[in-house]
PDB file of N, CA and C in Angstrom:
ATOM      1  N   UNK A   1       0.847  -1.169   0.000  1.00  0.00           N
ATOM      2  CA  UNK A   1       0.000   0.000   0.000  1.00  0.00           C
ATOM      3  C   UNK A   1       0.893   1.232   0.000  1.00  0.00           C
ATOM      4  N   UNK A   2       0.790   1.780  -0.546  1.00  0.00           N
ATOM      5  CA  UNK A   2       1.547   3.518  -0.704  1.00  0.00           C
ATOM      6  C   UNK A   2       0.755   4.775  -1.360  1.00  0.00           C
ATOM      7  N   UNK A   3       0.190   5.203   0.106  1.00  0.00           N
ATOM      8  CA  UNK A   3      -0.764   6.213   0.068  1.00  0.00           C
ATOM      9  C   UNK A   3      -0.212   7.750   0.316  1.00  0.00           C
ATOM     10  N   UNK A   4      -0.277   8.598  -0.733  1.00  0.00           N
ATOM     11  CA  UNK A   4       1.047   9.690  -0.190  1.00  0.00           C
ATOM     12  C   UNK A   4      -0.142  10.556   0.761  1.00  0.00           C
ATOM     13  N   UNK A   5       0.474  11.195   1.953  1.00  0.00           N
ATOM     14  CA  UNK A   5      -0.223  12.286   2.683  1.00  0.00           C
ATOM     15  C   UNK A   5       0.089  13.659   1.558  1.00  0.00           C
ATOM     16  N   UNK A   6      -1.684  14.243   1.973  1.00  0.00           N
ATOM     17  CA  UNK A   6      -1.814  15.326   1.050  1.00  0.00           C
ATOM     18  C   UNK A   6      -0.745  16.540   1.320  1.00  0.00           C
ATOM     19  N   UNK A   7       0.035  16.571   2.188  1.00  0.00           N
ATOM     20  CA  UNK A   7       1.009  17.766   2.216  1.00  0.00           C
ATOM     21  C   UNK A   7       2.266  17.218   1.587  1.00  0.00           C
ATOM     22  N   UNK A   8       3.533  18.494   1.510  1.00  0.00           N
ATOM     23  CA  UNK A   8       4.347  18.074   0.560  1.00  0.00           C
ATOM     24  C   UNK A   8       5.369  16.856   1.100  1.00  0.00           C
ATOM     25  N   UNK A   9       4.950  16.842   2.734  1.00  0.00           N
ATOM     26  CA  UNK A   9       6.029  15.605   3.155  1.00  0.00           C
ATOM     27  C   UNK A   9       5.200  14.664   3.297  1.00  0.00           C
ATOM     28  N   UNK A  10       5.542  13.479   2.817  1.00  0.00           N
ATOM     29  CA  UNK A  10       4.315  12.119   3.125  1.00  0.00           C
ATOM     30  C   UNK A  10       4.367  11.448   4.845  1.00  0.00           C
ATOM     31  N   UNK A  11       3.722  10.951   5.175  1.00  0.00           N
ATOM     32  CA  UNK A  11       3.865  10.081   6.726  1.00  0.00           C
ATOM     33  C   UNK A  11       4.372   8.803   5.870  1.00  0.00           C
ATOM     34  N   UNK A  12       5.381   8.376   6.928  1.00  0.00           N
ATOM     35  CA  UNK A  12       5.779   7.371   6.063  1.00  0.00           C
ATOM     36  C   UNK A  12       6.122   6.406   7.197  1.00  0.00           C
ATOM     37  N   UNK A  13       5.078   5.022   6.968  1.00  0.00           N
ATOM     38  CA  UNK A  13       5.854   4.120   8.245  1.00  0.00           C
ATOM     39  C   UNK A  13       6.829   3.369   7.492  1.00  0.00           C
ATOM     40  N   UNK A  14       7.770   3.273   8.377  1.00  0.00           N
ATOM     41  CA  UNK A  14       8.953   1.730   8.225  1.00  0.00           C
ATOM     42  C   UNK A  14       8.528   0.700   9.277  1.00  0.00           C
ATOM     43  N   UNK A  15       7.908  -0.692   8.538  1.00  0.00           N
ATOM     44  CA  UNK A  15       7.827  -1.364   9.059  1.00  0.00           C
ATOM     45  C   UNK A  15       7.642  -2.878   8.794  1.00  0.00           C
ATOM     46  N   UNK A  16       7.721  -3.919   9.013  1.00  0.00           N
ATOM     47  CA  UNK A  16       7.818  -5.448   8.115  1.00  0.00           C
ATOM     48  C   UNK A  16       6.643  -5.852   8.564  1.00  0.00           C
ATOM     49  N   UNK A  17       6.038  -7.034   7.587  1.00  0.00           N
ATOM     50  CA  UNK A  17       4.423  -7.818   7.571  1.00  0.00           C
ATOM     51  C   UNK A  17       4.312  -8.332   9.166  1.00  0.00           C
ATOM     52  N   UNK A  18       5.746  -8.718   9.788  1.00  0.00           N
ATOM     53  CA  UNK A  18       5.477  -9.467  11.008  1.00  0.00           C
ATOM     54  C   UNK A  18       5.173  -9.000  12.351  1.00  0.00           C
ATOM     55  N   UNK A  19       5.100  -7.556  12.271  1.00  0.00           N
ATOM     56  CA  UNK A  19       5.771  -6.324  13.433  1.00  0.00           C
ATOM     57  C   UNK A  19       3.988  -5.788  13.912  1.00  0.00           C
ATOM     58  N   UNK A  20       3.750  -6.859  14.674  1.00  0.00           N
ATOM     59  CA  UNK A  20       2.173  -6.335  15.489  1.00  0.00           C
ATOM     60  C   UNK A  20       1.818  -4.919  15.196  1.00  0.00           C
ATOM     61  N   UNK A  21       2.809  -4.222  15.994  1.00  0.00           N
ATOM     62  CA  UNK A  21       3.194  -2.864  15.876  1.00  0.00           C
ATOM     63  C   UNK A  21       2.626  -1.685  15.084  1.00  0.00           C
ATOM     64  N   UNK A  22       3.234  -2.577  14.016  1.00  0.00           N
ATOM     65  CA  UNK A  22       2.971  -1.425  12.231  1.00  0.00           C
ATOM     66  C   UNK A  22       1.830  -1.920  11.961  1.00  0.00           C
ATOM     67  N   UNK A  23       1.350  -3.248  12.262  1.00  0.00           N
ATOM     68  CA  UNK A  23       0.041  -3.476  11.415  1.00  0.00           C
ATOM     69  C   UNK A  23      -1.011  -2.682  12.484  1.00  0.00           C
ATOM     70  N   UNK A  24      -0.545  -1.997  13.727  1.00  0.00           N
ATOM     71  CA  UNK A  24      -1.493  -1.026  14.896  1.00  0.00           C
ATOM     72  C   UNK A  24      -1.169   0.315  14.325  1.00  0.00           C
ATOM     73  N   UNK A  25      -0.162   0.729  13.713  1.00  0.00           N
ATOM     74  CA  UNK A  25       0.243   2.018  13.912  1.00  0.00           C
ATOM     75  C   UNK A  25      -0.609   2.019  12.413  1.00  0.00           C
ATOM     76  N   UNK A  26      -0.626   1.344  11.745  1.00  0.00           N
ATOM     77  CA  UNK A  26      -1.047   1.753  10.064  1.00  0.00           C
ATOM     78  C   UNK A  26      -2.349   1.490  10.120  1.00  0.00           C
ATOM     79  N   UNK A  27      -3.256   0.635  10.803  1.00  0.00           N
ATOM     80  CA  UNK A  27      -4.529   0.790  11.222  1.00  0.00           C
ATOM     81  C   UNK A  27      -5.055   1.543  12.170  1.00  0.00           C
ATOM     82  N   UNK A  28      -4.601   2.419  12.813  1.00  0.00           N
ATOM     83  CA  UNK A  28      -4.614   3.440  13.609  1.00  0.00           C
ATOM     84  C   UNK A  28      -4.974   4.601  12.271  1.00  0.00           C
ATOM     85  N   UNK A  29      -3.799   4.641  11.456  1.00  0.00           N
ATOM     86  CA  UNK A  29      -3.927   5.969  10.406  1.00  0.00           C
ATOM     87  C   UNK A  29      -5.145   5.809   9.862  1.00  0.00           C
ATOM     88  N   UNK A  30      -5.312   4.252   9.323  1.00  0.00           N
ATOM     89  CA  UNK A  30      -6.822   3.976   8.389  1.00  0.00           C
ATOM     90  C   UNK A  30      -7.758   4.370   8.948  1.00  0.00           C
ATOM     91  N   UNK A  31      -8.116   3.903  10.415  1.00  0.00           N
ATOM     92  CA  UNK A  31      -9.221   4.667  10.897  1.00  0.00           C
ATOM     93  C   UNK A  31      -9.297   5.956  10.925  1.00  0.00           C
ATOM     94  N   UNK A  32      -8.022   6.266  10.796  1.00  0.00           N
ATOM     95  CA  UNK A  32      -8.338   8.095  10.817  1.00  0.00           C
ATOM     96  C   UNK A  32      -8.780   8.802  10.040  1.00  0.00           C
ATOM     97  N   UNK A  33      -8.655   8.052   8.773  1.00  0.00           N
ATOM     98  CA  UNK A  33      -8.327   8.653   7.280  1.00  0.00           C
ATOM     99  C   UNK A  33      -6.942   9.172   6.754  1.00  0.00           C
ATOM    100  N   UNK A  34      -6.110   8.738   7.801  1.00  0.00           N
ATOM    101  CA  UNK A  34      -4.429   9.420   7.551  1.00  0.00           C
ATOM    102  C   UNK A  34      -4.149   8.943   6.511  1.00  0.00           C
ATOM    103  N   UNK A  35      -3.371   9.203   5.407  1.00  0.00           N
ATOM    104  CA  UNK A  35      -2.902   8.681   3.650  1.00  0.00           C
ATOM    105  C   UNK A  35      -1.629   8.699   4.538  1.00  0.00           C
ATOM    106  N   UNK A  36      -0.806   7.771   4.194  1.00  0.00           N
ATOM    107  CA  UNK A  36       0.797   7.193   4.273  1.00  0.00           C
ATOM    108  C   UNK A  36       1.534   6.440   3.394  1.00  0.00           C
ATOM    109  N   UNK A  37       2.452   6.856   3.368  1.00  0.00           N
ATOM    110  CA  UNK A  37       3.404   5.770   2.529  1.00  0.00           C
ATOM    111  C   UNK A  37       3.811   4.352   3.545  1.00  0.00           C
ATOM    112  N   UNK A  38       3.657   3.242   3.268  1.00  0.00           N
ATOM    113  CA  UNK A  38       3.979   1.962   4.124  1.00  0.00           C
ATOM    114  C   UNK A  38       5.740   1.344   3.205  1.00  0.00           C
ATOM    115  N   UNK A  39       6.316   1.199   4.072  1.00  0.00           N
ATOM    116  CA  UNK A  39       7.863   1.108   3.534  1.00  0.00           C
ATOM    117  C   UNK A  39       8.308  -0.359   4.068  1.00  0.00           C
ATOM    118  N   UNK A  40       8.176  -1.406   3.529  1.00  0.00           N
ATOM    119  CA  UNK A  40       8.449  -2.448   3.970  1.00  0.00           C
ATOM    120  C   UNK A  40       9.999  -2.634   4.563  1.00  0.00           C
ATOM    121  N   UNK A  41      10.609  -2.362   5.441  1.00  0.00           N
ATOM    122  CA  UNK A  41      12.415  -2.820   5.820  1.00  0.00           C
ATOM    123  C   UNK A  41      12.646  -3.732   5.734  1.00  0.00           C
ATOM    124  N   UNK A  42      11.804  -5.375   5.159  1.00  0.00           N
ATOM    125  CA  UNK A  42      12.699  -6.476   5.055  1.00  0.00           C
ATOM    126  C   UNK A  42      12.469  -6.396   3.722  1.00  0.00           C
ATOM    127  N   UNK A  43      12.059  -6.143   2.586  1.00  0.00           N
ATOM    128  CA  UNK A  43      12.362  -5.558   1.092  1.00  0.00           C
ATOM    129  C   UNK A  43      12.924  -5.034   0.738  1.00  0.00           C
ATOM    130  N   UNK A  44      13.473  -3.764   1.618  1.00  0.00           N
ATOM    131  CA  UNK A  44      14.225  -3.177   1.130  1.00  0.00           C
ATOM    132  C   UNK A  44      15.371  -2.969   2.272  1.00  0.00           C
ATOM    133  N   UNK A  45      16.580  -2.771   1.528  1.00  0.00           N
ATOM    134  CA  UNK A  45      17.308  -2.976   2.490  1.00  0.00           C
ATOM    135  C   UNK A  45      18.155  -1.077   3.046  1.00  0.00           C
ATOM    136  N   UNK A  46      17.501  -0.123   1.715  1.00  0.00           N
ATOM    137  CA  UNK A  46      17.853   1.242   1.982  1.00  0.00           C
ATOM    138  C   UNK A  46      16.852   1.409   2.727  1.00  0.00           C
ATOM    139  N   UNK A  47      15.706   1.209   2.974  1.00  0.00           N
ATOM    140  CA  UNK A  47      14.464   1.309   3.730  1.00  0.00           C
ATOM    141  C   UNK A  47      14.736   1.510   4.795  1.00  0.00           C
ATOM    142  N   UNK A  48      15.423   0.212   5.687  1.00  0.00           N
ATOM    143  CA  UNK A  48      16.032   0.228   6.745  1.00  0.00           C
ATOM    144  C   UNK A  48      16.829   0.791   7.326  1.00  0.00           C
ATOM    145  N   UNK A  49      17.671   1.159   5.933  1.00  0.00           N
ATOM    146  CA  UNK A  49      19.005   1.954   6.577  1.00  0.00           C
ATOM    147  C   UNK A  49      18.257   3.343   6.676  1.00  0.00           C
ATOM    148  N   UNK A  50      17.617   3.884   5.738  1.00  0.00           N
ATOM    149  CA  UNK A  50      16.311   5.319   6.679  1.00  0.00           C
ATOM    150  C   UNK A  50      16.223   5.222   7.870  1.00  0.00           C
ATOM    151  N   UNK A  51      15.462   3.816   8.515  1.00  0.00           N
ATOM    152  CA  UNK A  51      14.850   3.820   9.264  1.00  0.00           C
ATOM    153  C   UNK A  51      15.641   4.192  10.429  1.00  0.00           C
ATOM    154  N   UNK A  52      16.841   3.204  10.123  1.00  0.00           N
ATOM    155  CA  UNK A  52      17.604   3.341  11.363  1.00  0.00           C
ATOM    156  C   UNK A  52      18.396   4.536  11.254  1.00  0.00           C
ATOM    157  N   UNK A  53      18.354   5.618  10.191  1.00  0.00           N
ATOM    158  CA  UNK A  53      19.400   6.738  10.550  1.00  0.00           C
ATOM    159  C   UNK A  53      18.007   7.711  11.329  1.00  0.00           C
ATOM    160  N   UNK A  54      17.187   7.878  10.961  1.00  0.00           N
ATOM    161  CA  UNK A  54      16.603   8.851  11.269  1.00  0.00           C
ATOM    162  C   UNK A  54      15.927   8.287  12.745  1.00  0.00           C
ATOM    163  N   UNK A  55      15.562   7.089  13.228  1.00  0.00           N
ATOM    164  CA  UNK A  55      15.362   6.816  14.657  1.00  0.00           C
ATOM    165  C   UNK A  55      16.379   6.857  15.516  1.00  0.00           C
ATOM    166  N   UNK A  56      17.922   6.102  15.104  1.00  0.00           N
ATOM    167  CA  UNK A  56      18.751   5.925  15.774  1.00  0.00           C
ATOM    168  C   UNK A  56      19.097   4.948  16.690  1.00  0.00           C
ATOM    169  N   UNK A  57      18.246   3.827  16.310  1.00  0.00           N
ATOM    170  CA  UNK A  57      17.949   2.369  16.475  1.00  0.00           C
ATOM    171  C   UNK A  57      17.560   1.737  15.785  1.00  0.00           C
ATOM    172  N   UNK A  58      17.265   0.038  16.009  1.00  0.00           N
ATOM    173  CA  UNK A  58      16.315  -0.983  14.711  1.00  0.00           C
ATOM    174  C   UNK A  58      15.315  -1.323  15.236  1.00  0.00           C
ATOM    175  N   UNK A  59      14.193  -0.967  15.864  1.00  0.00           N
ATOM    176  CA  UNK A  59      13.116  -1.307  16.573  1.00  0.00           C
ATOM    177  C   UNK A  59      12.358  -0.709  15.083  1.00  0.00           C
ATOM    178  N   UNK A  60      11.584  -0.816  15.106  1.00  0.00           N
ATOM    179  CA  UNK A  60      10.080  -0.912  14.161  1.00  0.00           C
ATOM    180  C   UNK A  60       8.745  -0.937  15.089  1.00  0.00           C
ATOM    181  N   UNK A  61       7.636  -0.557  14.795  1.00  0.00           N
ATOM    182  CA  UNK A  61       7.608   0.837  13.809  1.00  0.00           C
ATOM    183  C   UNK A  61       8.439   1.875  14.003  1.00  0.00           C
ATOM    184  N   UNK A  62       8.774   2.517  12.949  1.00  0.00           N
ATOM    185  CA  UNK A  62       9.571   4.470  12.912  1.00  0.00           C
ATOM    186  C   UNK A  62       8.652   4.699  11.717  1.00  0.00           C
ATOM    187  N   UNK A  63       7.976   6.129  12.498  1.00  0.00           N
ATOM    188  CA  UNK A  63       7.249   6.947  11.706  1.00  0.00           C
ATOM    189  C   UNK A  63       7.504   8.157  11.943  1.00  0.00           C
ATOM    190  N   UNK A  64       7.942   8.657  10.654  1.00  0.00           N
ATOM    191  CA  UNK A  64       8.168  10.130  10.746  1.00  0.00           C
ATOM    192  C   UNK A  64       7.103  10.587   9.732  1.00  0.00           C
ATOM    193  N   UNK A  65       6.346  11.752  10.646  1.00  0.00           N
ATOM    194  CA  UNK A  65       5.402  12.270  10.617  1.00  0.00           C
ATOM    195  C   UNK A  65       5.785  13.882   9.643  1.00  0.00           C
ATOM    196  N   UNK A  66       6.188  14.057   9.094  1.00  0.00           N
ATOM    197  CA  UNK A  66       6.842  15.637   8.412  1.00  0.00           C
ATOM    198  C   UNK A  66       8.007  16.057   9.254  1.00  0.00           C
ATOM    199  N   UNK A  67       8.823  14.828   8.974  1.00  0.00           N
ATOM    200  CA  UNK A  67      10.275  15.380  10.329  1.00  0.00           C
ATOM    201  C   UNK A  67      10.308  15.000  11.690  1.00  0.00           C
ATOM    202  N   UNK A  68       9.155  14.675  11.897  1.00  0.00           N
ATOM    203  CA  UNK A  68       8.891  14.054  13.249  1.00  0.00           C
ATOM    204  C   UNK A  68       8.760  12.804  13.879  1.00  0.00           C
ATOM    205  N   UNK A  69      10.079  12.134  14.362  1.00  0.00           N
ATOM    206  CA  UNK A  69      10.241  10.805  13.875  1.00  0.00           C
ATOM    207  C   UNK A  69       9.530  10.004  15.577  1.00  0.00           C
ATOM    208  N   UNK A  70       9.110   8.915  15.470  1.00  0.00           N
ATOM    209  CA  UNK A  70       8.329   8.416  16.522  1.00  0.00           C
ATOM    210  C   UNK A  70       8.591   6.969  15.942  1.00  0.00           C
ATOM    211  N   UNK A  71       9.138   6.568  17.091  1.00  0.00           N
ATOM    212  CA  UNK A  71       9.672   5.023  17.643  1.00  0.00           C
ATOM    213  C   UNK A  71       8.502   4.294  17.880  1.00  0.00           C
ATOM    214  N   UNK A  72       7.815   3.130  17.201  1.00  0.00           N
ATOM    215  CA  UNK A  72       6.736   2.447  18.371  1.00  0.00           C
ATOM    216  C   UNK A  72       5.543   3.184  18.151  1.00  0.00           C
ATOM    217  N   UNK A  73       4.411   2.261  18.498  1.00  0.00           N
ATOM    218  CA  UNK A  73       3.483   3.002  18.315  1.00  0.00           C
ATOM    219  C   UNK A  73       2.942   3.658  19.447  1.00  0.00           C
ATOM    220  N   UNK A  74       3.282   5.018  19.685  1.00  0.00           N
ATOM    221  CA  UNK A  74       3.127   5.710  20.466  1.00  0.00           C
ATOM    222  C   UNK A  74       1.808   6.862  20.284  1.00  0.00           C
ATOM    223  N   UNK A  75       0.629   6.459  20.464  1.00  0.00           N
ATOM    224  CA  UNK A  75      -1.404   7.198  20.138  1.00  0.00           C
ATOM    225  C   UNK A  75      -0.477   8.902  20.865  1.00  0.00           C
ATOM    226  N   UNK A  76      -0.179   9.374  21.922  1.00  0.00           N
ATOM    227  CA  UNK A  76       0.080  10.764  22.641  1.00  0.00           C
ATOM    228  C   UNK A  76       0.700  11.618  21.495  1.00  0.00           C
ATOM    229  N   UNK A  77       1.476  11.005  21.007  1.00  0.00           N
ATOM    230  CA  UNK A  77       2.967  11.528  20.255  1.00  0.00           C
ATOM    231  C   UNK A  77       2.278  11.438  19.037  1.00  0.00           C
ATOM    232  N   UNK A  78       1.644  10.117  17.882  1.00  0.00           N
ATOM    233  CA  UNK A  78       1.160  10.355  16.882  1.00  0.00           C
ATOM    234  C   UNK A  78      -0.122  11.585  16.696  1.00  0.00           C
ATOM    235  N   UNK A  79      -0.605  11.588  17.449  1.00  0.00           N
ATOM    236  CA  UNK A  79      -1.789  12.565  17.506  1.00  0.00           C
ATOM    237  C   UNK A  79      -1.188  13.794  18.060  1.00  0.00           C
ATOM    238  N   UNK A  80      -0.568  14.055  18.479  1.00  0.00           N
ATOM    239  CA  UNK A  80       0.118  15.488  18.632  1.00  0.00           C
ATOM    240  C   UNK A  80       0.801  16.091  17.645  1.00  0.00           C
ATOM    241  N   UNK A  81       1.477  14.743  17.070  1.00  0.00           N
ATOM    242  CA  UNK A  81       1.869  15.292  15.268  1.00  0.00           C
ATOM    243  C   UNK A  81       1.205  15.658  14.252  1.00  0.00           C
ATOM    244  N   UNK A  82      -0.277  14.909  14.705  1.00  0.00           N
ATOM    245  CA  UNK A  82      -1.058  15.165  13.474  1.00  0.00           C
ATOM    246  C   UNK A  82      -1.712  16.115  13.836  1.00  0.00           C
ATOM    247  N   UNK A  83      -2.108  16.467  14.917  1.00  0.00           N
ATOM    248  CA  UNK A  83      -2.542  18.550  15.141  1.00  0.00           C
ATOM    249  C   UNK A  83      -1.705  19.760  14.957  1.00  0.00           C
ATOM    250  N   UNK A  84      -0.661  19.144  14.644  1.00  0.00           N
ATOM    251  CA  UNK A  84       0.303  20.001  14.451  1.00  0.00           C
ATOM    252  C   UNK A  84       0.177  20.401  13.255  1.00  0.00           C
TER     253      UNK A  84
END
């Protein structure tokens, strides 16, 4: 699935088919109506290396929200990004 968000930076999760996690954090967006790009890290292997420069670890989910990068699926932190 690769849904771009209507502003000029997309939400973009990094995350693999197996990762509870991403399949919460990306059904979290669906219910919202959030559009995202979904970035598989065991497909790709630059994917990952994103993932991990801009989190600064290999945990999954990392979603950076327009620069705003969030470890895990964290509801306080995603929804504070998206009122922003």
């Amino acid at each position: 699935m690769l849904l771009m968000n209507e502003s000029k930076n997309p939400i973009i999760v990094y995350g693999a088919e197996w990762c509870a996690f991403c399949h919460v954090a990306m059904k979290y967006f669906d219910d919202k109506s959030v559009k995202y790009e979904y970035r598989n890290v065991d497909e790709n292997e630059d994917w990952l290396k994103e993932a991990v420069t801009k989190s600064g670890q290999m945990g999954i989910p990392v979603i950076d929200m327009n620069g705003t990068i969030i470890v895990g699926f964290d509801r306080p932190k995603i929804d504070a990004a998206l009122a922003a």
